[in-house]
Protein backbone atom coordinates (compact mmCIF):
# COMPACT_ATOMS: atom_id res chain seq x y z
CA UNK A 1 0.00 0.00 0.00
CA UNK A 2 2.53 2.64 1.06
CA UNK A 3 5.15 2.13 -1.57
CA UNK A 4 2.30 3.95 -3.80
CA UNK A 5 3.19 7.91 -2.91
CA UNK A 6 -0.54 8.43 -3.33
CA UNK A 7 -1.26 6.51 -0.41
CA UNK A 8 1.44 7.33 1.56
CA UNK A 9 0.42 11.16 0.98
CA UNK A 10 -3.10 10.41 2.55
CA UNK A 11 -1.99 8.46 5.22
CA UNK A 12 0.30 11.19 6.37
CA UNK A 13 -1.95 13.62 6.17
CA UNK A 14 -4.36 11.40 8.24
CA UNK A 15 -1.82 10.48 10.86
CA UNK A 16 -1.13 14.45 11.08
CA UNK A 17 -4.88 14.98 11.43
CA UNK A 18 -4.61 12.93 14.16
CA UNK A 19 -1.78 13.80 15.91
CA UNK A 20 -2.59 17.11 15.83
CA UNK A 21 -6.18 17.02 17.24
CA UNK A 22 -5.34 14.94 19.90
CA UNK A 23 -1.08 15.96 21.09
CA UNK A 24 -1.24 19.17 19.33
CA UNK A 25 -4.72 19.98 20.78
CA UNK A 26 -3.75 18.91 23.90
CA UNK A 27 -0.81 21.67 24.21
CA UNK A 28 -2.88 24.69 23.14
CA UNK A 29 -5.27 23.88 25.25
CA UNK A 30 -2.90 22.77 28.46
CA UNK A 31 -0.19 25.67 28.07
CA UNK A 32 -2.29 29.09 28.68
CA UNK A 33 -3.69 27.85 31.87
CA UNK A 34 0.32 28.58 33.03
CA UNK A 35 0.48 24.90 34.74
CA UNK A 36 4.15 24.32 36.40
CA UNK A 37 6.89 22.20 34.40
CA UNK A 38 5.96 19.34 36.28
CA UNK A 39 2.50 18.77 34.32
CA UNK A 40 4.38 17.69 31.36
CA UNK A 41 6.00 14.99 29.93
CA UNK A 42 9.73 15.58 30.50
CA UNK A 43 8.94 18.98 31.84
CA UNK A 44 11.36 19.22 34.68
CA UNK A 45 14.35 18.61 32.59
CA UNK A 46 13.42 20.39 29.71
CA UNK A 47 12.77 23.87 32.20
CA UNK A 48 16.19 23.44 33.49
CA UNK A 49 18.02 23.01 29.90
CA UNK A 50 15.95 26.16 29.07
CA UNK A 51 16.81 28.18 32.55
CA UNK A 52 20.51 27.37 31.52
CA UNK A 53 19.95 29.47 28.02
CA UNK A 54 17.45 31.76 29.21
CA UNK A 55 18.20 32.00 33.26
CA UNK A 56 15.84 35.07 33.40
CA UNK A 57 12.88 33.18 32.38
CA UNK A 58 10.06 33.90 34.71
CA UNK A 59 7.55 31.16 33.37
CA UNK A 60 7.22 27.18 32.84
CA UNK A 61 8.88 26.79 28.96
CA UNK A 62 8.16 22.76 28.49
CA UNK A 63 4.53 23.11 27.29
CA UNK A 64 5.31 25.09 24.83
CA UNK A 65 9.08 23.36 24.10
CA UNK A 66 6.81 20.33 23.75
CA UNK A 67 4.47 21.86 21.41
CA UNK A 68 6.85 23.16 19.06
CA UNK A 69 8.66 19.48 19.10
CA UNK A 70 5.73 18.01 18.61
CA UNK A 71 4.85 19.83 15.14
CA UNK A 72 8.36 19.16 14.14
CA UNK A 73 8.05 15.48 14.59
CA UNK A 74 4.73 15.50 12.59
CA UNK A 75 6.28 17.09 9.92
CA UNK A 76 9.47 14.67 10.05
CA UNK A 77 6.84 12.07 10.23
CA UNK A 78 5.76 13.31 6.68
CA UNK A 79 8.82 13.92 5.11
CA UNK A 80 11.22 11.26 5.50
CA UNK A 81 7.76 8.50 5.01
CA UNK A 82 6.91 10.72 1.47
CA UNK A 83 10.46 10.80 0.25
CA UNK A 84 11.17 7.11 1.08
CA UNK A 85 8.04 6.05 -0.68
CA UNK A 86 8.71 8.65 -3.61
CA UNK A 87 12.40 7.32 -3.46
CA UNK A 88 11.12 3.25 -3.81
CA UNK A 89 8.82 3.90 -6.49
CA UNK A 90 11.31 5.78 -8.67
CA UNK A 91 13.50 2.83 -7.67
CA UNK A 92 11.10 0.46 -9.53
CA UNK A 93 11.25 2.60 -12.53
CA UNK A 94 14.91 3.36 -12.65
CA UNK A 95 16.52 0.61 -10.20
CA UNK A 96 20.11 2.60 -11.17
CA UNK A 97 18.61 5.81 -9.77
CA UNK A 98 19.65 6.68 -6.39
CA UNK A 99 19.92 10.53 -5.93
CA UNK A 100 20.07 11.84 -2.51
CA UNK A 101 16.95 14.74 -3.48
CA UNK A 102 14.94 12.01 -5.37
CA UNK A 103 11.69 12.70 -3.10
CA UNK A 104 12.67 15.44 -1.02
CA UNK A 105 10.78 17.77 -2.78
CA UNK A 106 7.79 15.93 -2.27
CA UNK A 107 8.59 15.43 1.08
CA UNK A 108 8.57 18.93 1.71
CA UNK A 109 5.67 19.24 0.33
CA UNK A 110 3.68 16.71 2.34
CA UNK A 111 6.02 18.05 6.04
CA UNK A 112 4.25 21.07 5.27
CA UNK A 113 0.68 20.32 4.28
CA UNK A 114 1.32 17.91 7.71
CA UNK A 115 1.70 20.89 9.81
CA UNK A 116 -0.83 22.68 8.54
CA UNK A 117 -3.01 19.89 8.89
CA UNK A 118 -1.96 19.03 12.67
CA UNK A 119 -1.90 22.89 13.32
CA UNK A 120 -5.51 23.25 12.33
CA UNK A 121 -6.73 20.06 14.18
CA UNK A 122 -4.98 21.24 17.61
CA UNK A 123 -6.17 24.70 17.12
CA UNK A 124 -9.97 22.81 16.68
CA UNK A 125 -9.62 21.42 19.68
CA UNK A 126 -7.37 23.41 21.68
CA UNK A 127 -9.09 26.98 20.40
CA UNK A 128 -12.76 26.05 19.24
CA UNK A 129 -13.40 23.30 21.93
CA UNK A 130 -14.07 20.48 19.30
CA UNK A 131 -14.97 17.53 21.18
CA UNK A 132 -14.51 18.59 24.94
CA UNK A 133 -18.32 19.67 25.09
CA UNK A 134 -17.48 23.84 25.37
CA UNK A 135 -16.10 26.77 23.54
CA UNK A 136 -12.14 25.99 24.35
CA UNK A 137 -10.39 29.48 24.81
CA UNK A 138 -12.50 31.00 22.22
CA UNK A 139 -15.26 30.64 24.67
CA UNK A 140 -13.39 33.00 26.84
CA UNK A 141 -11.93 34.90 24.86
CA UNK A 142 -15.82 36.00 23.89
CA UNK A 143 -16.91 35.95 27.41
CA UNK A 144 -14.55 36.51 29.77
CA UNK A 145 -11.40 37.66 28.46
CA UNK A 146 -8.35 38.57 29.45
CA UNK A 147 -7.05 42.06 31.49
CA UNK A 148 -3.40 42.05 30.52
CA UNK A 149 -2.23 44.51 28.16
CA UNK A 150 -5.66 47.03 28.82
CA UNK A 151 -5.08 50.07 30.47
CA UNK A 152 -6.04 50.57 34.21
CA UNK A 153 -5.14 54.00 34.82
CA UNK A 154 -7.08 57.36 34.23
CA UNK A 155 -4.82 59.85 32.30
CA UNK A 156 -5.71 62.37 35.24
CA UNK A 157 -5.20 62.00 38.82
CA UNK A 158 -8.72 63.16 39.73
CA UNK A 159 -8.47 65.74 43.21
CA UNK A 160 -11.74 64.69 44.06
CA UNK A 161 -10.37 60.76 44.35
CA UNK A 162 -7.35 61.45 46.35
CA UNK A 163 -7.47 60.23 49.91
CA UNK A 164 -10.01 57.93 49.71
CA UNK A 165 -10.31 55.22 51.91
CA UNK A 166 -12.60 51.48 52.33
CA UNK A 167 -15.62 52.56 53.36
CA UNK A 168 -17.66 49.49 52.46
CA UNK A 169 -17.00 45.90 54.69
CA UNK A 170 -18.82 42.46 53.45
CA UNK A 171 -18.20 39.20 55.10
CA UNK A 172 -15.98 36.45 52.88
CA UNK A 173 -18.76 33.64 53.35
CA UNK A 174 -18.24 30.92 56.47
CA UNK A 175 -14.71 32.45 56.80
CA UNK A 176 -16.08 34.47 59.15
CA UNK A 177 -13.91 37.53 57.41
CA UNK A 178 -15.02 41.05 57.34
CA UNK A 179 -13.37 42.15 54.79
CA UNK A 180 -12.65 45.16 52.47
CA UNK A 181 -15.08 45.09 49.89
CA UNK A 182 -11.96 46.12 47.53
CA UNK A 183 -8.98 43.89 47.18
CA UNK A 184 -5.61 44.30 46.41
CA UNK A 185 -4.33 42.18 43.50
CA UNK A 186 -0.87 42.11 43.69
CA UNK A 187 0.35 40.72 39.95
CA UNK A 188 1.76 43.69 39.09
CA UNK A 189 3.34 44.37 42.44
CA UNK A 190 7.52 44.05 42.90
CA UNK A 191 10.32 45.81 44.12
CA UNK A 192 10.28 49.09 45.67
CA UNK A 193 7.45 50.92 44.18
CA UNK A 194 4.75 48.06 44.50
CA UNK A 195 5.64 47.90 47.97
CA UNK A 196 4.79 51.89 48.59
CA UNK A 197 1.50 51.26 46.68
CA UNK A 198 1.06 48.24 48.98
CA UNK A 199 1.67 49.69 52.07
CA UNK A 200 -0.69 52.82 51.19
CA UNK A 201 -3.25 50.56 50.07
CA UNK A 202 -3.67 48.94 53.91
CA UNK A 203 -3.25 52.02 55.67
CA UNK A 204 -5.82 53.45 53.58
CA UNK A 205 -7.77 50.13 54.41
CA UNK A 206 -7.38 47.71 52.37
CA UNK A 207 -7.10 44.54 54.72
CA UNK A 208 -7.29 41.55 52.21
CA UNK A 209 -4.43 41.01 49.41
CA UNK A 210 -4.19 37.79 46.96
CA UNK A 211 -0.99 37.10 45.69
CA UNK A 212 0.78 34.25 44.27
CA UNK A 213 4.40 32.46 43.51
CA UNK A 214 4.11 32.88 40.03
CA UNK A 215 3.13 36.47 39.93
CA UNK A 216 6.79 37.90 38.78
CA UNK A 217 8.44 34.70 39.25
CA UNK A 218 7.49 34.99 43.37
CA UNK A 219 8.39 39.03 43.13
CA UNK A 220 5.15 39.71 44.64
CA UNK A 221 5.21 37.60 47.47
CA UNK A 222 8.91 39.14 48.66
CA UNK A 223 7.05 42.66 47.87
CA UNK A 224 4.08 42.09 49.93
CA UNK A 225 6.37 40.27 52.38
CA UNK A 226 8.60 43.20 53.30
CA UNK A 227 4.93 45.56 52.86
CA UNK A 228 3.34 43.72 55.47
CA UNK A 229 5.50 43.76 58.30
CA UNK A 230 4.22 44.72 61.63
CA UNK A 231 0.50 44.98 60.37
CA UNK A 232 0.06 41.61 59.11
CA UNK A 233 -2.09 40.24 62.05
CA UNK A 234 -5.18 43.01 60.82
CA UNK A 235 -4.69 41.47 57.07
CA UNK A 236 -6.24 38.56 55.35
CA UNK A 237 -3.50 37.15 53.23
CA UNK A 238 -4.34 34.40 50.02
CA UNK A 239 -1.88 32.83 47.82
CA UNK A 240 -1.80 30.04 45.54
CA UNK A 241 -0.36 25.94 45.27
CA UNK A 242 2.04 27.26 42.99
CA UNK A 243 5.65 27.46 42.02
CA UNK A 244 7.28 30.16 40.73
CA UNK A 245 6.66 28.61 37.63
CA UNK A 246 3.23 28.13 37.53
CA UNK A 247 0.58 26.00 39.20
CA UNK A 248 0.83 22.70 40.43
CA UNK A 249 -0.50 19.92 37.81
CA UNK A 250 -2.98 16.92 39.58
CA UNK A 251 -1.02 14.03 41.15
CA UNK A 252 1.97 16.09 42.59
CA UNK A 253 3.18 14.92 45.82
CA UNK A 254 1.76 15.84 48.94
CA UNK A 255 4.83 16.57 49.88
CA UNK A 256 5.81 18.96 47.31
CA UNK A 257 2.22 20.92 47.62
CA UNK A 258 2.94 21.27 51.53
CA UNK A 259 6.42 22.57 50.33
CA UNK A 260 5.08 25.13 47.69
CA UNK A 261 3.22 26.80 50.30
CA UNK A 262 6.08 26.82 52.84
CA UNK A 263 7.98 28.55 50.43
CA UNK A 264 5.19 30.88 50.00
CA UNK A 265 5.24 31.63 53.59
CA UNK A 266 9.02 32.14 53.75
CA UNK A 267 8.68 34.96 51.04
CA UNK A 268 6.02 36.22 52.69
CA UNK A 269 7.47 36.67 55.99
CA UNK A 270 4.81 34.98 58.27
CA UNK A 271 3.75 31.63 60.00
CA UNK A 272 0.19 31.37 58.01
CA UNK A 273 -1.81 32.14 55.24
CA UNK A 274 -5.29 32.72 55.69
CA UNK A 275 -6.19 31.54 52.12
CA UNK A 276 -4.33 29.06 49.66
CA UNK A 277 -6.14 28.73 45.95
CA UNK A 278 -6.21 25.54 43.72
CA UNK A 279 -5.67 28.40 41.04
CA UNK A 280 -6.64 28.79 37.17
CA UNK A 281 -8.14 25.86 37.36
CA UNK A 282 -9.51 23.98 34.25
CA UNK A 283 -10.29 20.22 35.04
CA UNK A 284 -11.85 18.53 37.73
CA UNK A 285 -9.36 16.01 38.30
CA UNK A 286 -6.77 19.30 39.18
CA UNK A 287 -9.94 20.76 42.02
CA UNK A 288 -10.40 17.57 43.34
CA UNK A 289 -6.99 15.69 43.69
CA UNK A 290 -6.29 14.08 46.61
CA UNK A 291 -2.56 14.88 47.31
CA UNK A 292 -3.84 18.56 47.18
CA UNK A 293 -6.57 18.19 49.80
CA UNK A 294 -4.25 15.90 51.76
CA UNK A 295 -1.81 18.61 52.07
CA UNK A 296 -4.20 21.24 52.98
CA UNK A 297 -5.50 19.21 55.79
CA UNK A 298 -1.97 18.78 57.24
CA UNK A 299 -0.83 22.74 56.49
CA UNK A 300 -4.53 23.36 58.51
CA UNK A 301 -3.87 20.92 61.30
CA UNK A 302 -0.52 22.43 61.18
CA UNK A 303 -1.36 26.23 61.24
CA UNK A 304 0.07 27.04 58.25
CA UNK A 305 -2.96 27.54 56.29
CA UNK A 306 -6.83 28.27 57.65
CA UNK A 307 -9.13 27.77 54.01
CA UNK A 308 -9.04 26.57 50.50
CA UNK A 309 -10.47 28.15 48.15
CA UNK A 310 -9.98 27.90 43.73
CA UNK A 311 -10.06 30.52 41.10
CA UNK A 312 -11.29 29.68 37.32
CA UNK A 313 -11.51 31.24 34.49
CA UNK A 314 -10.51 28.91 31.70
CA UNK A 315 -12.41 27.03 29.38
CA UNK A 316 -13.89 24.46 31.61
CA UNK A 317 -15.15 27.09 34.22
CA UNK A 318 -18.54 25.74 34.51
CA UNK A 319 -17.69 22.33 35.12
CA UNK A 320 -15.58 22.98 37.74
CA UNK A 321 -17.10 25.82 39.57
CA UNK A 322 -20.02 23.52 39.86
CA UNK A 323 -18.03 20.32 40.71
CA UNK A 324 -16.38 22.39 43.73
CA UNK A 325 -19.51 23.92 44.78
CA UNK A 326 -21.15 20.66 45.20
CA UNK A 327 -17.88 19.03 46.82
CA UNK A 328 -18.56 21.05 50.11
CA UNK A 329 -14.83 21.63 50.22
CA UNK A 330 -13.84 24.83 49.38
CA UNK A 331 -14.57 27.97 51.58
CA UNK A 332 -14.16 30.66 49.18
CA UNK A 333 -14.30 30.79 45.21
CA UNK A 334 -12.77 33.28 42.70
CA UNK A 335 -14.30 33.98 39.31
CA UNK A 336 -13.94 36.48 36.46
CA UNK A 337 -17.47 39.12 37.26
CA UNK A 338 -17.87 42.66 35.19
CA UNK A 339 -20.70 44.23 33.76
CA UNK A 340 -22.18 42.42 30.66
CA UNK A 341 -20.97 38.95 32.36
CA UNK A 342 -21.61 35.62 30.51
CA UNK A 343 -24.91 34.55 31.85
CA UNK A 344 -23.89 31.70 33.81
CA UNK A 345 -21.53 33.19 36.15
CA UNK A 346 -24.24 34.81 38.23
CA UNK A 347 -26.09 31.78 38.87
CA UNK A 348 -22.94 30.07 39.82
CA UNK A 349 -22.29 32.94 41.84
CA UNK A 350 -25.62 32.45 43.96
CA UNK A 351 -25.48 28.56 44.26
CA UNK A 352 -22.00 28.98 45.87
CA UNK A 353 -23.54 31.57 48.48
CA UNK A 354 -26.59 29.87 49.43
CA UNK A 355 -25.85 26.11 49.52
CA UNK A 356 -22.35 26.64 51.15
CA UNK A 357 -21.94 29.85 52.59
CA UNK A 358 -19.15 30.26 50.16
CA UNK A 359 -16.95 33.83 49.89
CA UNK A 360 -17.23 34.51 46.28
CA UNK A 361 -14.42 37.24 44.96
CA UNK A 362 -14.81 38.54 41.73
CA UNK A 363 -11.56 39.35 39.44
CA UNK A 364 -11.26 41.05 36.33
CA UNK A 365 -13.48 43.24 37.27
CA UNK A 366 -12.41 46.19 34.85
CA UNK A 367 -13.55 44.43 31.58
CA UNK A 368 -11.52 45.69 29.18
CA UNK A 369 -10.73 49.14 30.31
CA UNK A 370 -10.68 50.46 26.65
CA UNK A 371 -11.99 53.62 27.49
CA UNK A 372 -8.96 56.03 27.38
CA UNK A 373 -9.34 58.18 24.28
CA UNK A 374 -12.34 56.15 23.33
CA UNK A 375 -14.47 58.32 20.71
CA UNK A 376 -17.61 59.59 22.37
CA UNK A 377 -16.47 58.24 25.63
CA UNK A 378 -13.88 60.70 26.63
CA UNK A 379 -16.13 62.76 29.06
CA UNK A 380 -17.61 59.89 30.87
CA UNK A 381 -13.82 58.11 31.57
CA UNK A 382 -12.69 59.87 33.92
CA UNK A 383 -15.49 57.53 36.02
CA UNK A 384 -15.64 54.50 34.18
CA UNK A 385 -13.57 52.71 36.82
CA UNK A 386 -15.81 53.18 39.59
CA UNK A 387 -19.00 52.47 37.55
CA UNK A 388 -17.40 49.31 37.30
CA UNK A 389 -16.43 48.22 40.48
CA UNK A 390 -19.58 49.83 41.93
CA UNK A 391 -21.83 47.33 39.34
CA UNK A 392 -19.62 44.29 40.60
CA UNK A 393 -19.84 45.24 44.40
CA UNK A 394 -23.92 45.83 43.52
CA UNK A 395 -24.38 41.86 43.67
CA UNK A 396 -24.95 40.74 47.49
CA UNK A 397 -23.62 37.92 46.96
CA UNK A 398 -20.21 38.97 45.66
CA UNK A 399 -18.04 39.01 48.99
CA UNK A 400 -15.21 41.52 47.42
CA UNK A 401 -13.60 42.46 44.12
CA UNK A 402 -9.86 42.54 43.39
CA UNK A 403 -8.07 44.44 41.02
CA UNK A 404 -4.60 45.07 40.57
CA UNK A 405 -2.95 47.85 42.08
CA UNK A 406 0.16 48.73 40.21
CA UNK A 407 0.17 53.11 40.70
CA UNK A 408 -0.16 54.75 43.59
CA UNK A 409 -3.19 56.73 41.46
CA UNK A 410 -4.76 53.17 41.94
CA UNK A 411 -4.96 53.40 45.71
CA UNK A 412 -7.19 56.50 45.15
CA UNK A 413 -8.91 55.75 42.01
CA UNK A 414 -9.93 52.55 43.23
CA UNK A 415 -11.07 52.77 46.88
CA UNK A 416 -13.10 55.76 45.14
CA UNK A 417 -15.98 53.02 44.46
CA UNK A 418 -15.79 51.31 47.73
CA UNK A 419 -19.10 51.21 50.23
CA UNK A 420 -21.21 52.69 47.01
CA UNK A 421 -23.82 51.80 44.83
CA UNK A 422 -24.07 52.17 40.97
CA UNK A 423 -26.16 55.35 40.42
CA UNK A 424 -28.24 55.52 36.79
CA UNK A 425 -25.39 57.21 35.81
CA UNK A 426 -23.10 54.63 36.41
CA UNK A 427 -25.14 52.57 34.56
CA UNK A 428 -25.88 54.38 31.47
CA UNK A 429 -21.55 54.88 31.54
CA UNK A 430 -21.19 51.12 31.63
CA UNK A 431 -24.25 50.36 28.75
CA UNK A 432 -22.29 53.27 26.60
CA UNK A 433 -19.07 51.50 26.90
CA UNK A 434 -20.60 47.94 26.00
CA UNK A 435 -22.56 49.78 22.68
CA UNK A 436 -19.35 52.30 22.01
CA UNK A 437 -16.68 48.81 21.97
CA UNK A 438 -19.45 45.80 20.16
CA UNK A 439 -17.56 44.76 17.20
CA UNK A 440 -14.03 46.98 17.59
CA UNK A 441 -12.67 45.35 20.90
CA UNK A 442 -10.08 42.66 19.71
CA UNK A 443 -9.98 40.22 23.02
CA UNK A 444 -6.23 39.77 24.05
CA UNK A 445 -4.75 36.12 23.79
CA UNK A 446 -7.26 34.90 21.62
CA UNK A 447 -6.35 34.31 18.03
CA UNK A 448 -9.15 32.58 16.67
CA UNK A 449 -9.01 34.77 13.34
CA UNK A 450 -5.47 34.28 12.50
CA UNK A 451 -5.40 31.25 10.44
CA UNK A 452 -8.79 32.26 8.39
CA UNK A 453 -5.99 34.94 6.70
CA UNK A 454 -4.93 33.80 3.32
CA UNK A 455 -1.78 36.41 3.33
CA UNK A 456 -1.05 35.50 7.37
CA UNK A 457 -1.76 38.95 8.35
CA UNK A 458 -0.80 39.68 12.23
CA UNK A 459 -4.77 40.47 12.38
CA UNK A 460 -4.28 40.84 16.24
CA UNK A 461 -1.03 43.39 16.11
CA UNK A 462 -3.03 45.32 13.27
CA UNK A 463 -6.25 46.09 15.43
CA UNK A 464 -4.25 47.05 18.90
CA UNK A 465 -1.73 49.79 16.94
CA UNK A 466 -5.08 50.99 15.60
CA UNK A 467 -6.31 51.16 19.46
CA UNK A 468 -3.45 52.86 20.62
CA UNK A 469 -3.81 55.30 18.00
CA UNK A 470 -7.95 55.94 18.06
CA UNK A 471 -8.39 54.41 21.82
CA UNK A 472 -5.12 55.85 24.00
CA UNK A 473 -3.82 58.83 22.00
CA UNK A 474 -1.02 57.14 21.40
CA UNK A 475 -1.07 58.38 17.60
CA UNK A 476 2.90 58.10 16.78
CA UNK A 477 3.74 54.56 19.10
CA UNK A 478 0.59 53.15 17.23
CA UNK A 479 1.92 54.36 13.65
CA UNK A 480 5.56 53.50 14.99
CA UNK A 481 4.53 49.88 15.55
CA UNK A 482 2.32 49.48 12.70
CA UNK A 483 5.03 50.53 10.72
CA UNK A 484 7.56 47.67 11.67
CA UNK A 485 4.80 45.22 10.98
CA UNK A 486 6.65 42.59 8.11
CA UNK A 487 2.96 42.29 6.46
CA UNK A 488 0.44 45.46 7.00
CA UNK A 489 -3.17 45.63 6.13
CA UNK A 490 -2.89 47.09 2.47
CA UNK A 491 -3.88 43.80 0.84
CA UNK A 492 -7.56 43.61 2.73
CA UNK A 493 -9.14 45.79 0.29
CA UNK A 494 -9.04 43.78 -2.58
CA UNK A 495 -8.95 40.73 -0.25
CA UNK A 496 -11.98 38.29 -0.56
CA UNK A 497 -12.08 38.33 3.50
CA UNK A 498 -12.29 34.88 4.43
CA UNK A 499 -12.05 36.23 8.04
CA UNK A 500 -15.49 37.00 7.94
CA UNK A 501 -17.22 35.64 10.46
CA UNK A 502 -14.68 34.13 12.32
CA UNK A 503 -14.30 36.70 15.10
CA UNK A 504 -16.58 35.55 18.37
CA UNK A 505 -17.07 39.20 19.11
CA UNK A 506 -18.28 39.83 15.44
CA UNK A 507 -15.66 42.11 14.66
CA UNK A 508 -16.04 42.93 10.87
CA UNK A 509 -12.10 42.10 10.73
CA UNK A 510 -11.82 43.15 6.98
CA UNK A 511 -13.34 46.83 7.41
CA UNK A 512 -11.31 47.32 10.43
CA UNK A 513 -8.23 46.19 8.99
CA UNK A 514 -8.63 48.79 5.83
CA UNK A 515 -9.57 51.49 8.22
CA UNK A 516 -6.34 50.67 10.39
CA UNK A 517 -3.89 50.70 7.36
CA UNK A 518 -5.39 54.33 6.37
CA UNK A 519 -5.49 56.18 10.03
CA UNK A 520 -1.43 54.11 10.52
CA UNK A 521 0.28 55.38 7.37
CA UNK A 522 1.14 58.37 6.88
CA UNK A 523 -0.12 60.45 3.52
């Protein structure tokens, strides 16, 4: 059969198919949740080869080491099967013929239609969801999101916000916790400065911080370490079973769980935490391992640690918010919660409250924060953060919201909203945003449109130069940028814009792109 090329072609291509849906899919969906080195095949080893090239690496590398290996060896797989079948038939023809090329050409051919091939399969399954029963990352790309790379800050420092203070206490659910109905979120929190924000942040009354190992590579923790001395018995402090690295994959040692957390505590400068999160987390198995409930029973019986809680916000969030509601286990849960949420999330939010007493803390609470220099928005901006936190904090039965604090401006910007509710014209802000952003607001992280391109077009790059240039006034960085694209946007007029359609926030990709390519070049 496979001496035919033909066949050997198709059964390439079907063995890349294959691959690809099911090793290829499994990396693109596995590597954004930011899992540690350890939930991979060979992971350990392959971080430390990589810290040895790159020692300033701040992240696990293997998932995506093993992705890109993976694709090779498809392609491989391809090549050297096409050219030896090429190579035997030409054999038969010409049994004197024995070039070294005879078949590489075809070879190439079929290593490349391979990767495509496995590319598009993982991306199926690893992007779109195919066969895991949800939307994969497009799903939250659409409905949740993500809040890196959006602005946070108002361009003015607002009189009116500075020295404000908590005003507004809820209770965290059977914790027993009053806390401050506005949380510090300490990602973007290191060195010197973040520490100053920190410290303003509690004495302004802020008593409840979440931080993590793997925020800055365990930065934060030695930040809010050396913030919180002498004050940390009037704080409620939560962290994460996670390395520097990333988070903890299921079946990891008790042992090594008990020891993340130590190490947490050593950075941290104190004998407990009051929190510790099964973080990011995307499959049930992860929530409900054994070794990680094991080793929060001993760090409780121990002292070390007084409640478990999890955060999701990945593909599988249903599942698994509802499989650790039901458990009974957890004491507090973390989920993404803004204004024009993805209708699910509330109910989740209410079954946690009143079957378990659960604390429920909502994150990415800011949306997308594309607001600065938005056109028609520009007089409303200056409150759009608090009409935000104020719509969150309007649910009784969200315990808190956290947000990151990264600028001192953030101390009083923030606390601004606490102990208020939204006013109508809060609301009407918030429903003008939502209208002002349907169909332009590219999602960070989420890619889906890319491969629809027929020229390969950064589609992603293209639409955030324009938004620094219409959205942030950053006219020249967003023409700069554009500029140094290899590929700009000058093609999708006379483009048949197969993109169509493939944007979950119906962006009309093609119009934006031409518009883009006319407001970045100059005339």
């Amino acid at each position: 059969m496979f001496d035919r090329p033909r066949n050997t072609a198709l059964a390439c291509l079907l063995f890349a198919a294959v691959a690809g849906y099911f090793v290829i899919g499994h990396y693109l969906y596995k590597v954004p949740i930011g899992l540690d080195a350890s939930a991979f095949l060979l992971g350990e080893p392959l971080q430390k080869l990589t810290l040895l090239v790159f020692p300033r690496l701040q992240h696990a590398a293997s998932g995506g080491i093993l992705l890109g290996l993976s694709l090779l060896a498809i392609g491989a797989v391809g090549f050297f099967a096409m050219r030896r079948s090429v190579r035997a038939r030409a054999a038969k023809v010409d049994a004197g013929r024995r070039e070294f090329l005879t078949g590489a050409g075809s070879g190439a051919g079929i290593a490349l239609g391979s990767l495509v091939i496995a590319g598009g399969a993982g991306a199926a399954r690893g992007f779109l969801g195919v066969g895991l029963g949800h939307d994969g990352w497009r799903g939250v790309a659409a409905n949740i999101g993500s809040d890196q790379g959006i602005v946070k800050t108002n361009p003015e420092w607002k009189q009116d916000w500075k020295g404000a203070r908590v005003k507004g206490h809820r209770r965290l659910g059977r914790t027993g916790w009053n806390v401050s109905d506005i949380v510090l979120g300490t990602g973007g929190i290191r060195g010197e400065d973040g520490e100053q924000v920190a410290r303003l942040a509690i004495e302004r009354g802020v008593n409840y911080f979440d931080t993590s190992p793997d925020y800055a590579a365990s930065g934060s923790e030695q930040a809010m370490g050396r913030a919180i001395r002498g004050v940390r018995d009037k704080l409620f402090i939560a962290t994460k079973f996670c390395t520097p690295m990333g988070h903890l994959p299921p079946g990891t040692p008790v042992a090594k769980y008990m020891a993340a957390v130590e190490a947490s505590l050593g950075r941290l400068g104190t004998d407990y935490v009051d929190l510790c999160h099964v973080h990011s987390c995307d499959e049930v198995e992860r929530l409900l391992d054994e070794n990680v409930h094991e080793a929060f029973d001993r760090l409780k019986q121990q002292g070390k640690v007084r409640f478990l809680g999890f955060s999701t916000h990945t593909p599988n969030l249903v599942q698994v918010a509802n499989a650790g509601i039901s458990s009974g286990r957890f004491d507090v849960m973390m989920l993404a919660y803004h204004h024009g949420m993805w209708a699910p999330l509330p109910e989740l939010i209410g079954r946690a409250r009143s079957e378990h007493d659960m604390g429920v803390v909502a994150m990415k609470t800011l949306k997308g924060a594309k607001h600065h220099g938005l056109v028609g928005f520009r007089e409303e901006a200056d409150s759009y953060s608090q009409a935000a936190l104020k719509w969150v904090l309007s649910n009784p039965n969200v315990s808190c919201a956290v947000i990151s604090f990264v600028k001192l401006q953030h101390v009083d910007e923030y606390l601004f909203a606490s102990g208020q509710q939204p006013t109508a014209d809060d609301v009407a802000i918030l429903e003008k945003y939502d209208s002002l952003i349907r169909g332009t607001h590219c999602a960070p992280h989420c890619g889906v449109c890319l491969d629809s391109c027929p020229e390969q077009l950064p589609i992603h790059d293209v639409l955030r130069h324009r938004m620094y240039f219409e959205d942030y006034g950053w006219e020249k960085e967003g023409m700069r940028l554009y500029s140094m694209l290899e590929k700009n946007a000058s093609v999708c007029a006379s483009c048949s814009a197969p993109c169509l359609g493939s944007c979950p926030l119906e962006i009309r990709i093609q119009e934006r792109m031409i518009g883009a390519h006319e407001l970045l070049t100059p005339s």
